[in-house]
N, C-alpha and C. Protein backbone atom coordinates (compact mmCIF):
# COMPACT_ATOMS: atom_id res chain seq x y z
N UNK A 1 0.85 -1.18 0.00
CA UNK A 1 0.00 0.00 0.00
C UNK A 1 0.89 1.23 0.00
N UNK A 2 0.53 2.54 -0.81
CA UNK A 2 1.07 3.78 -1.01
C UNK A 2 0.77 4.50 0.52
N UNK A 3 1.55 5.23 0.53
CA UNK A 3 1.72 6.18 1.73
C UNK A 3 2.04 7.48 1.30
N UNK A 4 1.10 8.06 2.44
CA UNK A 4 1.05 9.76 1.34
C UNK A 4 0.83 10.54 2.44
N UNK A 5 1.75 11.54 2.36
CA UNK A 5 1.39 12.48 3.80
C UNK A 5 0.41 14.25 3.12
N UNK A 6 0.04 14.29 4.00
CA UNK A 6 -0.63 15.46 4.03
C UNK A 6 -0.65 16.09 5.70
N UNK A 7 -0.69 17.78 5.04
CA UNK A 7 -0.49 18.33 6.17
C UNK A 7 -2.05 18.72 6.53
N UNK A 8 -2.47 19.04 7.77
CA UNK A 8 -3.95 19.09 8.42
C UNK A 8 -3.82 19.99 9.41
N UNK A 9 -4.54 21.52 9.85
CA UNK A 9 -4.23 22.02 10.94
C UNK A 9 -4.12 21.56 12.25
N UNK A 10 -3.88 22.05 13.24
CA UNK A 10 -3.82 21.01 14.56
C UNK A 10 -5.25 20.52 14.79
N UNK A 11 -5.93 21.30 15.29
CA UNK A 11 -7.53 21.43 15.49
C UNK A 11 -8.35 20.59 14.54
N UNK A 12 -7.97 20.41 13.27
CA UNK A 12 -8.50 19.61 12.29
C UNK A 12 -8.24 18.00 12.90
N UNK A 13 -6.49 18.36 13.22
CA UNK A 13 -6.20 16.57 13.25
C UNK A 13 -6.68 15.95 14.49
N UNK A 14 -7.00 16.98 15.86
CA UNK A 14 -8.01 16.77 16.91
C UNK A 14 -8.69 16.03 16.51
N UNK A 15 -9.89 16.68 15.82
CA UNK A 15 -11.37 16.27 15.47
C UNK A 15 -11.53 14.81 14.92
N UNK A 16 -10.23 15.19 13.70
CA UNK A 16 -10.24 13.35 13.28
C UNK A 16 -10.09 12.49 14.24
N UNK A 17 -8.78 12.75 14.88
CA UNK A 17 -8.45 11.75 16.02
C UNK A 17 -9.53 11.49 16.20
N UNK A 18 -10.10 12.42 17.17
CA UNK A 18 -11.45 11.86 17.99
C UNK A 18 -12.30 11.11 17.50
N UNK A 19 -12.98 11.34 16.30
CA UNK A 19 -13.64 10.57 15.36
C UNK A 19 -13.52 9.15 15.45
N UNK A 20 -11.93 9.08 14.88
CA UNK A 20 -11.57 7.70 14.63
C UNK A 20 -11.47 7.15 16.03
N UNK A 21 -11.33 7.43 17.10
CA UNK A 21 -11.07 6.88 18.16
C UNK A 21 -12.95 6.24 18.67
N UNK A 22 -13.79 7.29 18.34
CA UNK A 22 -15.37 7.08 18.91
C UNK A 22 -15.66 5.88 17.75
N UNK A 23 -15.28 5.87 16.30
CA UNK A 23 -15.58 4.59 15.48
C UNK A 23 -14.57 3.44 15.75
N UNK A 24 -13.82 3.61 16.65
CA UNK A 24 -13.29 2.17 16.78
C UNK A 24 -12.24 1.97 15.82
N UNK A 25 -11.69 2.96 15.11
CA UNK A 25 -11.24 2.54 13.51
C UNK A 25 -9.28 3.88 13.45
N UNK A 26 -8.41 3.48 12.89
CA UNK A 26 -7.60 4.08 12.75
C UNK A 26 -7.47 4.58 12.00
N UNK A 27 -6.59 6.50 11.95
CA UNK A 27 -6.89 7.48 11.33
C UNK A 27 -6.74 7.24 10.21
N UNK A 28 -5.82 6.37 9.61
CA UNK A 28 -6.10 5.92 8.36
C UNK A 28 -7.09 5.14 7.64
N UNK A 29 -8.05 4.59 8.58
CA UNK A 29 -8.88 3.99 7.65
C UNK A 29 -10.01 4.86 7.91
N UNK A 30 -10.05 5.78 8.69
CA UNK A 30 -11.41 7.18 8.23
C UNK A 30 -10.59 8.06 7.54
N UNK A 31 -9.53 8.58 7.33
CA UNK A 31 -9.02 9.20 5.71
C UNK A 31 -9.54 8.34 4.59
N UNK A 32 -8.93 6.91 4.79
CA UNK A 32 -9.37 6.47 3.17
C UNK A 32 -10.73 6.35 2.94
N UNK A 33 -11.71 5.92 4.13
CA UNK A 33 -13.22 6.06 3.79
C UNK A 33 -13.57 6.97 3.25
N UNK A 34 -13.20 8.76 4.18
CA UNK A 34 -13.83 9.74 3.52
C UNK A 34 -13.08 10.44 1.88
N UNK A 35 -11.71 9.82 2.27
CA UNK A 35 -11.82 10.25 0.56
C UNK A 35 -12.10 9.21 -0.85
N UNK A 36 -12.44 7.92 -0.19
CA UNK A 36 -13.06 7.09 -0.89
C UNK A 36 -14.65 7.85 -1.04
N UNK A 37 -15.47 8.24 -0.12
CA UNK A 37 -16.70 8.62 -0.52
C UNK A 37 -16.35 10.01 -1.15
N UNK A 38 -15.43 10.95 -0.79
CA UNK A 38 -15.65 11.88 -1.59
C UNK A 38 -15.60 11.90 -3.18
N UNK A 39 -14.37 10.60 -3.64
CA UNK A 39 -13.89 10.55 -5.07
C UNK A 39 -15.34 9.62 -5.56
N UNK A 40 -15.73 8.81 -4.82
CA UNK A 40 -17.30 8.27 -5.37
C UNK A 40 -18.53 9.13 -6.08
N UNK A 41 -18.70 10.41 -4.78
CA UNK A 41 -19.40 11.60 -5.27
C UNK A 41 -19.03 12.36 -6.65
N UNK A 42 -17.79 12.65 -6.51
CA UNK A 42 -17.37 13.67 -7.65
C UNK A 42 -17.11 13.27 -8.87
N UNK A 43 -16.42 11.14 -8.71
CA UNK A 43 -16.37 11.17 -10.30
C UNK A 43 -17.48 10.24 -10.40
N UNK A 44 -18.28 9.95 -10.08
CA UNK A 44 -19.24 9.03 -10.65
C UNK A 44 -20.57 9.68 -11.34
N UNK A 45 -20.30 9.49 -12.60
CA UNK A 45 -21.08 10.59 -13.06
C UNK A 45 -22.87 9.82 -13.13
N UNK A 46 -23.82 10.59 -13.06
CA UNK A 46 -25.74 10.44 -12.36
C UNK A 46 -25.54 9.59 -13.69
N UNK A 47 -26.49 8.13 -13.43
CA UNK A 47 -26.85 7.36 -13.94
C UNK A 47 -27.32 7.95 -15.70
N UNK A 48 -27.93 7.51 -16.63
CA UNK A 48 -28.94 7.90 -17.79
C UNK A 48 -30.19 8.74 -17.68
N UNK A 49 -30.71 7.68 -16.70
CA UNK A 49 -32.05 7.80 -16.41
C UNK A 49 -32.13 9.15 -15.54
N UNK A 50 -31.36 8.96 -14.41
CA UNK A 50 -31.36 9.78 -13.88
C UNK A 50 -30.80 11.24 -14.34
N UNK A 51 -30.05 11.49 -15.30
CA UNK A 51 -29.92 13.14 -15.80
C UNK A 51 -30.50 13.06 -16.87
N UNK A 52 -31.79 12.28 -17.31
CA UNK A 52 -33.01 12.60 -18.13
C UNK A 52 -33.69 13.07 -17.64
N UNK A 53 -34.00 12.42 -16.54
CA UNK A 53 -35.00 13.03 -14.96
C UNK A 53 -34.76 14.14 -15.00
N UNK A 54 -33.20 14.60 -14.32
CA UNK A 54 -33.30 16.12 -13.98
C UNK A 54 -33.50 17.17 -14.62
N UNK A 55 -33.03 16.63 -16.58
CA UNK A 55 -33.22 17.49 -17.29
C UNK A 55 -34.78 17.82 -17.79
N UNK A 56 -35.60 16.86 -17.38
CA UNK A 56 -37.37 17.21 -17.88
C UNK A 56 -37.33 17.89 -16.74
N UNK A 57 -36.63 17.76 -15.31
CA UNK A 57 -37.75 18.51 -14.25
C UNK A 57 -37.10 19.90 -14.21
N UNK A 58 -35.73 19.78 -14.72
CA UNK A 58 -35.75 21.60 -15.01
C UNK A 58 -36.28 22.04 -16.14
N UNK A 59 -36.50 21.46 -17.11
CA UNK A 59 -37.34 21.87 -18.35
C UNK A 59 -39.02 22.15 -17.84
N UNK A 60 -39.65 21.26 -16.63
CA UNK A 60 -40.87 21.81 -16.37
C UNK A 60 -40.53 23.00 -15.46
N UNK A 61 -39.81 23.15 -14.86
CA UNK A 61 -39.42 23.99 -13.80
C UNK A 61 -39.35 25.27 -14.28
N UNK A 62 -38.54 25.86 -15.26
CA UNK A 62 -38.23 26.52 -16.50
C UNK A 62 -39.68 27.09 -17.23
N UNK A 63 -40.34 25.91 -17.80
CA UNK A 63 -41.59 26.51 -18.79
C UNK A 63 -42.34 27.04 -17.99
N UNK A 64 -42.60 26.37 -15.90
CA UNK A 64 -43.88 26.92 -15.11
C UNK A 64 -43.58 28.61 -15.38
N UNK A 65 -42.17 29.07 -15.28
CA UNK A 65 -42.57 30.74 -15.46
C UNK A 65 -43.00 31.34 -16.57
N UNK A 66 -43.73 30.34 -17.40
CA UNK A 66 -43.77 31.12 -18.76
C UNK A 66 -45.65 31.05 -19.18
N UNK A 67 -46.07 30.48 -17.82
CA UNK A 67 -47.37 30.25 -18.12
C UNK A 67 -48.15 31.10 -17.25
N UNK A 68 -47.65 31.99 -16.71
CA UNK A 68 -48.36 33.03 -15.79
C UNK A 68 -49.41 33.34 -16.76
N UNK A 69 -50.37 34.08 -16.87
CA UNK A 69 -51.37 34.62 -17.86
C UNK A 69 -51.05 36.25 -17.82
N UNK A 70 -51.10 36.41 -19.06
CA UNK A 70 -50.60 38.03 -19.48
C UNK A 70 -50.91 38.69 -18.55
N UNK A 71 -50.69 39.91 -18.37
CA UNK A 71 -50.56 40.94 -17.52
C UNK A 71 -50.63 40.47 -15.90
N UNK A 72 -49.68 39.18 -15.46
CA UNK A 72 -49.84 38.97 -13.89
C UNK A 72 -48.45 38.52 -14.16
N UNK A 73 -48.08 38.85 -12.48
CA UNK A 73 -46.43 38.97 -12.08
C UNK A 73 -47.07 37.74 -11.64
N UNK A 74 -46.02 37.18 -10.86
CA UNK A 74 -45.46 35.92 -9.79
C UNK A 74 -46.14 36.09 -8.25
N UNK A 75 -45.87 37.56 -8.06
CA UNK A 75 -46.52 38.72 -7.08
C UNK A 75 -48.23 38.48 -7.00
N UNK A 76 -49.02 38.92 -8.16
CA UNK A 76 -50.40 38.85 -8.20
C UNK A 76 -50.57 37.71 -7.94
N UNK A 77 -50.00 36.74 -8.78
CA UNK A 77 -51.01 35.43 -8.53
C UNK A 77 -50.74 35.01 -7.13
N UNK A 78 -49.68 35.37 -6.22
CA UNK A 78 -48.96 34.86 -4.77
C UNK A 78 -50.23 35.38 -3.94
N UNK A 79 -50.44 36.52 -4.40
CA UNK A 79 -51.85 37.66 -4.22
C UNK A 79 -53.17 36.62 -3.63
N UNK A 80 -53.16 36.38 -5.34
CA UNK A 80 -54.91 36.15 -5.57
C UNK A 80 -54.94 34.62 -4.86
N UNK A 81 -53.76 33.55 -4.33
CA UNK A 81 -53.86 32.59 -3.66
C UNK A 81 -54.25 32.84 -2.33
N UNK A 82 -53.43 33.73 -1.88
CA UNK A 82 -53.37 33.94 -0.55
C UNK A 82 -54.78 33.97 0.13
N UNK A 83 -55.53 35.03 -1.05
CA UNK A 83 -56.66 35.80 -0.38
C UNK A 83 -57.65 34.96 -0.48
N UNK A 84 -57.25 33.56 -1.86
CA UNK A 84 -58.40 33.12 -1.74
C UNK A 84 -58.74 31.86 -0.55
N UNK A 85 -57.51 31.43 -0.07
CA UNK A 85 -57.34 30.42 0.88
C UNK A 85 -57.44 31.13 2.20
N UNK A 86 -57.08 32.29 2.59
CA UNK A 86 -57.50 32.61 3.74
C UNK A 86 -58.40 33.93 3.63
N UNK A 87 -58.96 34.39 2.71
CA UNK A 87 -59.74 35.76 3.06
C UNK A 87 -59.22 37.04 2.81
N UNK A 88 -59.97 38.13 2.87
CA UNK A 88 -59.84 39.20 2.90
C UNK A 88 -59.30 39.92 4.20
N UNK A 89 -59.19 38.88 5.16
CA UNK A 89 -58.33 39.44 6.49
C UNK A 89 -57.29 39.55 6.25
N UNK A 90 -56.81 38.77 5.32
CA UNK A 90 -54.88 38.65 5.13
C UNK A 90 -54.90 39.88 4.21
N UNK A 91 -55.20 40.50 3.83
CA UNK A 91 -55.07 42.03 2.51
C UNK A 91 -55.20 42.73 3.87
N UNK A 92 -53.57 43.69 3.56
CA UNK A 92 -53.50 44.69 3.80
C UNK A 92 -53.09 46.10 3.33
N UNK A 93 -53.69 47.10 3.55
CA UNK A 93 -53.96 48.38 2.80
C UNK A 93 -53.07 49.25 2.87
């Protein structure tokens, strides 16, 4: 196995310690976990399916501002909900 030093402020290498000491586990094997999960996150790029997904739900996300009805802001219609779910008590003058 490779060996690789890195430097860590004091206070940082505290915290790990402690860590690794409350999991039972040595500081080297909570370094390699967390930068095993970090390199998991960053290069594993979202499934097919899944950045089809995200791209329709920002595409609906996207078109909802385009369906306001002419002459109403974001504002009015926030308006005309408000007043109609709770009343004319919530309008103030």
């Amino acid at each position: 196995m490779s060996k690789v030093m890195v430097s860590l402020p004091r206070n940082f290498l505290h915290d790990v310690d402690a860590l690794a000491r409350a999991e039972h586990r040595s500081r080297s094997e909570l370094v390699r976990e967390a930068i095993r999960t970090y390199v998991a996150i960053r290069v594993t790029p979202p499934l097919p399916s899944a950045r089809k997904a995200m791209q329709q739900a920002a595409k609906r996300i996207l078109g909802a501002n385009l369906r306001l009805p002419k002459g109403q802001t974001s504002a009015s219609l926030i308006r005309r909900l408000r007043d109609t779910r709770y009343g004319s008590a919530w309008k103030t003058s």
